[in-house]
PDB file of N, CA and C in Angstrom:
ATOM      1  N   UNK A   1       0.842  -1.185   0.000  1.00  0.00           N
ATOM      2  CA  UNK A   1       0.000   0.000   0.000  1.00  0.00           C
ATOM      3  C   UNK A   1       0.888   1.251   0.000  1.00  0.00           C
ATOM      4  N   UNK A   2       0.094   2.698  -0.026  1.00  0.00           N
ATOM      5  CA  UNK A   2       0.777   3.774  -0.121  1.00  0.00           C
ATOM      6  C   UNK A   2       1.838   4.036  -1.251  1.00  0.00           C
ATOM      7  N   UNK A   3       3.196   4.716  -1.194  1.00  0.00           N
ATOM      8  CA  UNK A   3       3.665   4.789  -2.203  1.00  0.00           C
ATOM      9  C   UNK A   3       3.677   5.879  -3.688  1.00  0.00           C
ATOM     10  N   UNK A   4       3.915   5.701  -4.601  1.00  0.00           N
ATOM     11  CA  UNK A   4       3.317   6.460  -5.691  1.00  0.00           C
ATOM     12  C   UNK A   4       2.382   6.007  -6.323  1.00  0.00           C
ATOM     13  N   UNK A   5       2.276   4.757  -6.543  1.00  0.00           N
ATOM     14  CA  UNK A   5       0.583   4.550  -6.884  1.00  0.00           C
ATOM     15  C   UNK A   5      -0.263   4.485  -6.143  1.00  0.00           C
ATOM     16  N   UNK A   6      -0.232   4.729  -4.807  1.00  0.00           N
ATOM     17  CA  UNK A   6      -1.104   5.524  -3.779  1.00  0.00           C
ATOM     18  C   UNK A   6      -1.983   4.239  -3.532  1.00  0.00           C
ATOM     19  N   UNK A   7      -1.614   2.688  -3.695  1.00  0.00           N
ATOM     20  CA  UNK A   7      -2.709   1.525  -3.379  1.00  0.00           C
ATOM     21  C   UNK A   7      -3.339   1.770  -1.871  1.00  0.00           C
ATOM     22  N   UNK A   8      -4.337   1.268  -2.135  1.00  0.00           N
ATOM     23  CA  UNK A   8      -5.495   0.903  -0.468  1.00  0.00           C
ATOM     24  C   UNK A   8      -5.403  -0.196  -0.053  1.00  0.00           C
ATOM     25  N   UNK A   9      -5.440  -0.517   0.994  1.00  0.00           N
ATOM     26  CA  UNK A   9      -5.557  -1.482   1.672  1.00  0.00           C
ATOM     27  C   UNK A   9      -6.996  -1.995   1.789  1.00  0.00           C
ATOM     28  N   UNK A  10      -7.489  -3.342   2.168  1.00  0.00           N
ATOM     29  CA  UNK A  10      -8.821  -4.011   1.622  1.00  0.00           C
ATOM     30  C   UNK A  10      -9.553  -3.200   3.172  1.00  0.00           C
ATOM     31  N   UNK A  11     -11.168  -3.562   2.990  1.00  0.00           N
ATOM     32  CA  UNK A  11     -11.716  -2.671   3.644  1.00  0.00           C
ATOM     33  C   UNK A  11     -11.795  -3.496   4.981  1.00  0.00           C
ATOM     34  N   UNK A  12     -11.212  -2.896   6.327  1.00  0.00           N
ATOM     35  CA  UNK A  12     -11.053  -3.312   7.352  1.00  0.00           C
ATOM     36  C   UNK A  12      -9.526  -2.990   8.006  1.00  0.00           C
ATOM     37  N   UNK A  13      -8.718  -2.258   7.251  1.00  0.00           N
ATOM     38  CA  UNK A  13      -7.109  -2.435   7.246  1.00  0.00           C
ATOM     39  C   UNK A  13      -6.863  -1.406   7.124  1.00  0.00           C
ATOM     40  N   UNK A  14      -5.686  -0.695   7.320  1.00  0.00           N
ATOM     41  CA  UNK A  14      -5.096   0.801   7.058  1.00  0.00           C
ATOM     42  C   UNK A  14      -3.519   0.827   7.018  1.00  0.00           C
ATOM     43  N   UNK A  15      -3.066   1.159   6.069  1.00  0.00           N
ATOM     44  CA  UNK A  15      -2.061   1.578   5.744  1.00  0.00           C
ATOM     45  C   UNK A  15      -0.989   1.980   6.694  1.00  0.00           C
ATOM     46  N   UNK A  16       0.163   1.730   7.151  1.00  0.00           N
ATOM     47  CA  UNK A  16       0.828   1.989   7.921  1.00  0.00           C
ATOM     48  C   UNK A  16       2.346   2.122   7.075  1.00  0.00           C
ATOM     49  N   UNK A  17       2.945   2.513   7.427  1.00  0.00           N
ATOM     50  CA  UNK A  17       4.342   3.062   7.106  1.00  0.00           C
ATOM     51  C   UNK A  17       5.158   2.016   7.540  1.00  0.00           C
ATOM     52  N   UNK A  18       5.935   0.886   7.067  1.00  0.00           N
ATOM     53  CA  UNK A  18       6.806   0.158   7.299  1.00  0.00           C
ATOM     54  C   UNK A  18       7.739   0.604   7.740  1.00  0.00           C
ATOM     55  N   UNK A  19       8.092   0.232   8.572  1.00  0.00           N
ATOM     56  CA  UNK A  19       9.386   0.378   9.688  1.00  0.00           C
ATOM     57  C   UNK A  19      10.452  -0.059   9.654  1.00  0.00           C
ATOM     58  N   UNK A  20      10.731  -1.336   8.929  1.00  0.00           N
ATOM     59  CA  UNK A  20      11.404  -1.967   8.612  1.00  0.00           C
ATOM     60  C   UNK A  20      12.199  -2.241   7.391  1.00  0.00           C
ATOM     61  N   UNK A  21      11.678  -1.138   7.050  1.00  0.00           N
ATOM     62  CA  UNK A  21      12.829  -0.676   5.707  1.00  0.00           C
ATOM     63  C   UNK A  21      13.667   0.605   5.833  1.00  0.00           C
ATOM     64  N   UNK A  22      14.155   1.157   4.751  1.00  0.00           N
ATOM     65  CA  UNK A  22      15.190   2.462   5.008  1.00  0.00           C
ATOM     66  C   UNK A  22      14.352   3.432   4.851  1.00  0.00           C
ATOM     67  N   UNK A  23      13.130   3.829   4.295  1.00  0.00           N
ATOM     68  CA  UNK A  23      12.527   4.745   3.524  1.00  0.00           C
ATOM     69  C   UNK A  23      11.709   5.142   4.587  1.00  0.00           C
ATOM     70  N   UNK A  24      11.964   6.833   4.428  1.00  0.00           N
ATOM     71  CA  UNK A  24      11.450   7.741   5.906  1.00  0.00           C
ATOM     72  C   UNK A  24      10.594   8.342   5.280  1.00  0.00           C
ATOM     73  N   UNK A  25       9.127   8.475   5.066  1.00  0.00           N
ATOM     74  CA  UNK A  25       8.561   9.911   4.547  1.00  0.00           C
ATOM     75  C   UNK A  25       8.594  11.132   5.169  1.00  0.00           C
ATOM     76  N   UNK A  26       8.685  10.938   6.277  1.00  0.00           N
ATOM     77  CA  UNK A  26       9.312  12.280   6.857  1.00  0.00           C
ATOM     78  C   UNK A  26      10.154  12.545   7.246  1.00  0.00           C
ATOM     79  N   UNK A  27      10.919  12.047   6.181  1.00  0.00           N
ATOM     80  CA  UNK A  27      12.971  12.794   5.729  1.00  0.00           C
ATOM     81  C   UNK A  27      13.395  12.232   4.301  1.00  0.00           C
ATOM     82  N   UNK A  28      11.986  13.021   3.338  1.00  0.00           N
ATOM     83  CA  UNK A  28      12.382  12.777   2.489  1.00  0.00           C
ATOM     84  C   UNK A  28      11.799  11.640   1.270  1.00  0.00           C
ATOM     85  N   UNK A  29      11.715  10.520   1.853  1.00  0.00           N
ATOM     86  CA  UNK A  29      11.495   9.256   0.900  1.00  0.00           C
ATOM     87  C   UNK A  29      10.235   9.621   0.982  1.00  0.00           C
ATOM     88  N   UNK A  30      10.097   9.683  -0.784  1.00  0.00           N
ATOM     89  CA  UNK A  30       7.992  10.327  -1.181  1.00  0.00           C
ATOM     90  C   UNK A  30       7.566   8.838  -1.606  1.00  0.00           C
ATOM     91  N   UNK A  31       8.360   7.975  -1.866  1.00  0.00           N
ATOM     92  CA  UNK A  31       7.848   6.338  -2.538  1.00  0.00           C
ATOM     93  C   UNK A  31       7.677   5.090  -1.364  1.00  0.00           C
ATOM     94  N   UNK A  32       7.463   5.797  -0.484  1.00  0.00           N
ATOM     95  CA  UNK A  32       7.897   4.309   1.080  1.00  0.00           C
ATOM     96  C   UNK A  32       6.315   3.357   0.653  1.00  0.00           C
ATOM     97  N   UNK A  33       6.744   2.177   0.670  1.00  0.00           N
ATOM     98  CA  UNK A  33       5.385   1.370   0.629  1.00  0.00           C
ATOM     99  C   UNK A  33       5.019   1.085   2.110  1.00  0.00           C
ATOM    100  N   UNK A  34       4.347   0.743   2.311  1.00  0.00           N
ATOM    101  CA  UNK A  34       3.475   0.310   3.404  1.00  0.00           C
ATOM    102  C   UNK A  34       2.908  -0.963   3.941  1.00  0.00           C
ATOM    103  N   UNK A  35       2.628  -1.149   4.996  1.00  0.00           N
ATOM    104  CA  UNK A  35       1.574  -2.598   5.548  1.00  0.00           C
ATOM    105  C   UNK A  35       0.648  -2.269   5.735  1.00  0.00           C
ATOM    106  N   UNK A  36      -0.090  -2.997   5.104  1.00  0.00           N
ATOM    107  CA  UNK A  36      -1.659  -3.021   5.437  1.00  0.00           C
ATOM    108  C   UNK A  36      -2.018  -3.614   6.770  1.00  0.00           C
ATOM    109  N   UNK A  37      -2.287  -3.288   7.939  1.00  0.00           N
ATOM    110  CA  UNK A  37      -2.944  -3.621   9.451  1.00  0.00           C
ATOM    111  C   UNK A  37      -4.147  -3.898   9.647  1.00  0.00           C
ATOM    112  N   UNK A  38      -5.004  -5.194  10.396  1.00  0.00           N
ATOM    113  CA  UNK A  38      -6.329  -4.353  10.456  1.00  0.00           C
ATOM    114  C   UNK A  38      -6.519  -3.483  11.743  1.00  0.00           C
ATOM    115  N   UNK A  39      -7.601  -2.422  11.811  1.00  0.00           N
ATOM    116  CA  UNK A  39      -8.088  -1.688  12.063  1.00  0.00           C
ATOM    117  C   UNK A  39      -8.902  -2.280  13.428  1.00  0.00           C
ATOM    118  N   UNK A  40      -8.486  -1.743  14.468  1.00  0.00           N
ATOM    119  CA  UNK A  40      -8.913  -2.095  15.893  1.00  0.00           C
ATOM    120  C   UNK A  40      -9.391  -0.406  16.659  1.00  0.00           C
ATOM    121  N   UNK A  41     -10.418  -0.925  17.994  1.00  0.00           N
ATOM    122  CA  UNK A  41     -10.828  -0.158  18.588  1.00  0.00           C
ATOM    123  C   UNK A  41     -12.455   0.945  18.366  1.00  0.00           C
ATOM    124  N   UNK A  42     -12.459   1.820  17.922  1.00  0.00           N
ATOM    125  CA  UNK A  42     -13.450   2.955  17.812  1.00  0.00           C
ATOM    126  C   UNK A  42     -14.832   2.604  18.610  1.00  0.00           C
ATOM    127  N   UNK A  43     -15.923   2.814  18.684  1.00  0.00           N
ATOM    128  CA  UNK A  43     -17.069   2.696  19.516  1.00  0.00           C
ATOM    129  C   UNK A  43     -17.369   1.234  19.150  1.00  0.00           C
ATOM    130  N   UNK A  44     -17.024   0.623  18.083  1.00  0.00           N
ATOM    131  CA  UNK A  44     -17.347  -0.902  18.203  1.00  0.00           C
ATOM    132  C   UNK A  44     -16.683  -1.825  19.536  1.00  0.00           C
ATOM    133  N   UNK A  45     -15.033  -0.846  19.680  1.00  0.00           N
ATOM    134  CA  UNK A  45     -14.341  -1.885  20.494  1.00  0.00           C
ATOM    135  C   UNK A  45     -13.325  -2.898  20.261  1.00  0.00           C
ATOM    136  N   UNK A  46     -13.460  -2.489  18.894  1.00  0.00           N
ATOM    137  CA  UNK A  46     -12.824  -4.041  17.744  1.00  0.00           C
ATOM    138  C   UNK A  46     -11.582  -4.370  18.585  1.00  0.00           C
ATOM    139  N   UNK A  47     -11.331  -5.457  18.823  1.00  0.00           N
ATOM    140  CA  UNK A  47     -10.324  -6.183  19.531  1.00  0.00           C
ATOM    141  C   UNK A  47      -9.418  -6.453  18.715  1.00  0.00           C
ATOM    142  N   UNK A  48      -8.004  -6.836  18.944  1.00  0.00           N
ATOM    143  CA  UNK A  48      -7.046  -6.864  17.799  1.00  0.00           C
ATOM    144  C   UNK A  48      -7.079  -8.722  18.234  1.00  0.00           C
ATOM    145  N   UNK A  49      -7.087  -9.541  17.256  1.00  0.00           N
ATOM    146  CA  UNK A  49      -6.478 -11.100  17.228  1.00  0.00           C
ATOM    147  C   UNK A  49      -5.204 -11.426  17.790  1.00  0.00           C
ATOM    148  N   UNK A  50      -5.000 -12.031  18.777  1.00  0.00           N
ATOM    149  CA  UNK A  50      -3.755 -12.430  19.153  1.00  0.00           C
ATOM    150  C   UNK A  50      -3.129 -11.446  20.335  1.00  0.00           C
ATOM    151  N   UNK A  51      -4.148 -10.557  21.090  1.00  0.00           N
ATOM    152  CA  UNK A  51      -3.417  -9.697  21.925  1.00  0.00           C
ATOM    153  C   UNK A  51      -2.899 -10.490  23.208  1.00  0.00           C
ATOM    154  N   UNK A  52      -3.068 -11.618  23.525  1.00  0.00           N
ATOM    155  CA  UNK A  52      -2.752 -12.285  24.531  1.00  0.00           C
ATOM    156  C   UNK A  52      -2.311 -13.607  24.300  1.00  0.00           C
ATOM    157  N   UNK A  53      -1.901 -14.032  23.194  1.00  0.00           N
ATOM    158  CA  UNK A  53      -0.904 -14.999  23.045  1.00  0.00           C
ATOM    159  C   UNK A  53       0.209 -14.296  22.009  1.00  0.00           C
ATOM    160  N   UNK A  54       0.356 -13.529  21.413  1.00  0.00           N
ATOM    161  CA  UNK A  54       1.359 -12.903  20.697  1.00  0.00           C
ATOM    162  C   UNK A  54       1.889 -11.328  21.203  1.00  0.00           C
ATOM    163  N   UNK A  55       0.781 -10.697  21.883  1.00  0.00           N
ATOM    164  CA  UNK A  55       1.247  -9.096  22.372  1.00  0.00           C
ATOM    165  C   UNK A  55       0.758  -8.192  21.621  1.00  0.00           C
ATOM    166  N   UNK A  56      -0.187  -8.495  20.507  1.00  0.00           N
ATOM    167  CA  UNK A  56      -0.177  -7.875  19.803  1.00  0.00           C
ATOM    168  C   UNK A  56      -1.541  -6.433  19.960  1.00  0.00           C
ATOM    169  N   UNK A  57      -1.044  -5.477  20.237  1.00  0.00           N
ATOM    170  CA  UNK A  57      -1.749  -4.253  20.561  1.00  0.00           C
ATOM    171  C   UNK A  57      -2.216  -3.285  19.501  1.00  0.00           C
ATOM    172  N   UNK A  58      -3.257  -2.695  20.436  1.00  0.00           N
ATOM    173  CA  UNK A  58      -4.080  -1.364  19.261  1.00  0.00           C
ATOM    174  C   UNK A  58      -3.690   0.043  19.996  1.00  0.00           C
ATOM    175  N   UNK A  59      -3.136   0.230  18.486  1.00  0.00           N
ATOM    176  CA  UNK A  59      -2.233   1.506  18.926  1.00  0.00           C
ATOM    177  C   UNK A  59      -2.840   2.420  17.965  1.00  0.00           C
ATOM    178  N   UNK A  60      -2.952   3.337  18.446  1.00  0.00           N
ATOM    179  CA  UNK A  60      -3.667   4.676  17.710  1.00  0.00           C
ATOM    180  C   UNK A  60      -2.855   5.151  15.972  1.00  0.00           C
ATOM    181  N   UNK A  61      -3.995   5.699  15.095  1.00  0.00           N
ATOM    182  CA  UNK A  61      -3.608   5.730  13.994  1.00  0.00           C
ATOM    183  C   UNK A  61      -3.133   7.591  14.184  1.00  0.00           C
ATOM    184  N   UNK A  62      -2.007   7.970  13.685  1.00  0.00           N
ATOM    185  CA  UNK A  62      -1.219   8.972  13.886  1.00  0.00           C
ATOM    186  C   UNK A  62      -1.543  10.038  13.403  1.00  0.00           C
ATOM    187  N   UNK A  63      -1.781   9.473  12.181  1.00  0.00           N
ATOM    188  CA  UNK A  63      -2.199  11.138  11.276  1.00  0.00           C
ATOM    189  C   UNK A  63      -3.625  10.600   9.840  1.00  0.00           C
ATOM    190  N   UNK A  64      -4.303  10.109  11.209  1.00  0.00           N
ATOM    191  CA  UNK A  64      -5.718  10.310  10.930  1.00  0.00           C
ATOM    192  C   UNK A  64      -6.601  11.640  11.170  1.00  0.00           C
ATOM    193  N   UNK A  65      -6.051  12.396  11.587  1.00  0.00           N
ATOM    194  CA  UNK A  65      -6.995  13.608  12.268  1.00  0.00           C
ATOM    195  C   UNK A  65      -8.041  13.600  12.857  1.00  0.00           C
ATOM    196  N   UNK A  66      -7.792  11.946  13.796  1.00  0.00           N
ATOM    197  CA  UNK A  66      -9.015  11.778  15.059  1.00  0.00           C
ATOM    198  C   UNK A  66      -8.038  11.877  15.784  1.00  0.00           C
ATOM    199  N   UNK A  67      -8.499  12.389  17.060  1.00  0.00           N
ATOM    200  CA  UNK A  67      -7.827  12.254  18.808  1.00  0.00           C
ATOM    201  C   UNK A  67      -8.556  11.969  19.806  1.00  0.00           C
ATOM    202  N   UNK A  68      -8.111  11.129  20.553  1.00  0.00           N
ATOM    203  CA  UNK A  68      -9.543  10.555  21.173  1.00  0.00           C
ATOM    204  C   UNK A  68      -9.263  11.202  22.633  1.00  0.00           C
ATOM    205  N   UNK A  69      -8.316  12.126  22.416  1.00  0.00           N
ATOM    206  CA  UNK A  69      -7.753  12.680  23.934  1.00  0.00           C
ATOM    207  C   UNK A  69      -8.491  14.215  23.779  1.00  0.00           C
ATOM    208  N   UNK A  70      -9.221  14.579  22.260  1.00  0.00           N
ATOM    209  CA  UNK A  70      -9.485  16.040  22.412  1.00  0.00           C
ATOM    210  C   UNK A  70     -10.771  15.645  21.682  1.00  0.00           C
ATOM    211  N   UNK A  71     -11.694  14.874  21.989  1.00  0.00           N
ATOM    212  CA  UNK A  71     -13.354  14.787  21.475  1.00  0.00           C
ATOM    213  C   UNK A  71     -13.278  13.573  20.461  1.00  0.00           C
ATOM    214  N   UNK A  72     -12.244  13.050  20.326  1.00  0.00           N
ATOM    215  CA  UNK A  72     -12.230  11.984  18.742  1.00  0.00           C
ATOM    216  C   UNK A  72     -12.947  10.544  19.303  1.00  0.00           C
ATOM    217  N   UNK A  73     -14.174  10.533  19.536  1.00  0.00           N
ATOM    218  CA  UNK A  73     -14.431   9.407  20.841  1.00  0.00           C
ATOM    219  C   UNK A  73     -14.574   7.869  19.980  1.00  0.00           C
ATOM    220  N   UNK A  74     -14.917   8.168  18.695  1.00  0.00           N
ATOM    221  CA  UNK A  74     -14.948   7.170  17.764  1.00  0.00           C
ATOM    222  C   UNK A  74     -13.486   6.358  16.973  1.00  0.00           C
ATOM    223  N   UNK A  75     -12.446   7.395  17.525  1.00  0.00           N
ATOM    224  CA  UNK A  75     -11.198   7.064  16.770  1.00  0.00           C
ATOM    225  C   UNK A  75     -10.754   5.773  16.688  1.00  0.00           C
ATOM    226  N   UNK A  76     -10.313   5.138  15.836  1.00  0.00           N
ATOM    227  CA  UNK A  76      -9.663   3.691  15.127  1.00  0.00           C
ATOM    228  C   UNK A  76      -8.180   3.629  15.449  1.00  0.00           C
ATOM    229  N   UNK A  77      -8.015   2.731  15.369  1.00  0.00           N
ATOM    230  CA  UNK A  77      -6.892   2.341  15.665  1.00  0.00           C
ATOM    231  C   UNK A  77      -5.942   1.082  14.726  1.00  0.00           C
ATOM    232  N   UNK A  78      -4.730   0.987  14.719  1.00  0.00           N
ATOM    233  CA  UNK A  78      -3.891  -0.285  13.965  1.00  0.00           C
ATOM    234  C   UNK A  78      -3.879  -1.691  14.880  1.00  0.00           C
ATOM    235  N   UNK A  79      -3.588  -3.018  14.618  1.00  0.00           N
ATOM    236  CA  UNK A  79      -3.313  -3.852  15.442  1.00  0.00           C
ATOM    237  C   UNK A  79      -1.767  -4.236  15.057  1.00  0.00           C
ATOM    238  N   UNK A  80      -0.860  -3.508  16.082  1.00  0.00           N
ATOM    239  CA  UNK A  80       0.038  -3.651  15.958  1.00  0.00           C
ATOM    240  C   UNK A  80       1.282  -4.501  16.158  1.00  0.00           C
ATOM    241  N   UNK A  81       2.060  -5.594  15.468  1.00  0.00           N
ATOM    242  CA  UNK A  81       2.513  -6.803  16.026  1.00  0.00           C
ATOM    243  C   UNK A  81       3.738  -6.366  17.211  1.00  0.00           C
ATOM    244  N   UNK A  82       3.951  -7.071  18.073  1.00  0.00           N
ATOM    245  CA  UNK A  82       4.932  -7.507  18.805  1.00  0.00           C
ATOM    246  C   UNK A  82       6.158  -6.829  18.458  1.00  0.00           C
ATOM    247  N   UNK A  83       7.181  -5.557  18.809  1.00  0.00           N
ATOM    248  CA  UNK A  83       8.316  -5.349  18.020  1.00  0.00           C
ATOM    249  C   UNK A  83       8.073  -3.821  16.852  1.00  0.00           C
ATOM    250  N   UNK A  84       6.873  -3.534  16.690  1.00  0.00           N
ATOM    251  CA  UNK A  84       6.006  -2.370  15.923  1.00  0.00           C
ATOM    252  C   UNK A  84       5.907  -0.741  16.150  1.00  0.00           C
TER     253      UNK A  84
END
């Protein structure tokens, strides 16, 4: 996902910025591809798979322009693996 052909991730998932490569978009690299995550938390609650046999946590999406600390009460979140 992301990138210059700007792909989406399938509906349930959001785009995240790989970490694990060299490519910074904010220092520079305009082509960084991405992981597709699914999408945990908002007023549903959505639980992330595996948070208690792998670690795997819901961590807030960054530059969504929800905040759930200043009225964003619906805000979404990534399920983020172990190491993320």
């Amino acid at each position: 996902c992301a990138g210059f052909r700007g792909l989406d991730c399938a509906s349930g998932f959001v785009c995240i910025d790989d970490k694990l490569d060299d490519c910074d978009p904010e220092n520079g690299g305009s082509d960084c591809p991405g992981v597709c995550f699914p999408v945990c938390g908002g007023f549903a609650g959505v639980a992330c798979q595996g948070e208690k046999e792998f670690g795997v946590e819901c961590r807030d999406i960054a530059d969504d322009g929800c905040d759930a600390e200043t009225g964003g009460a619906d805000c979404q979140g990534w399920c983020a693996p172990k190491g993320w």
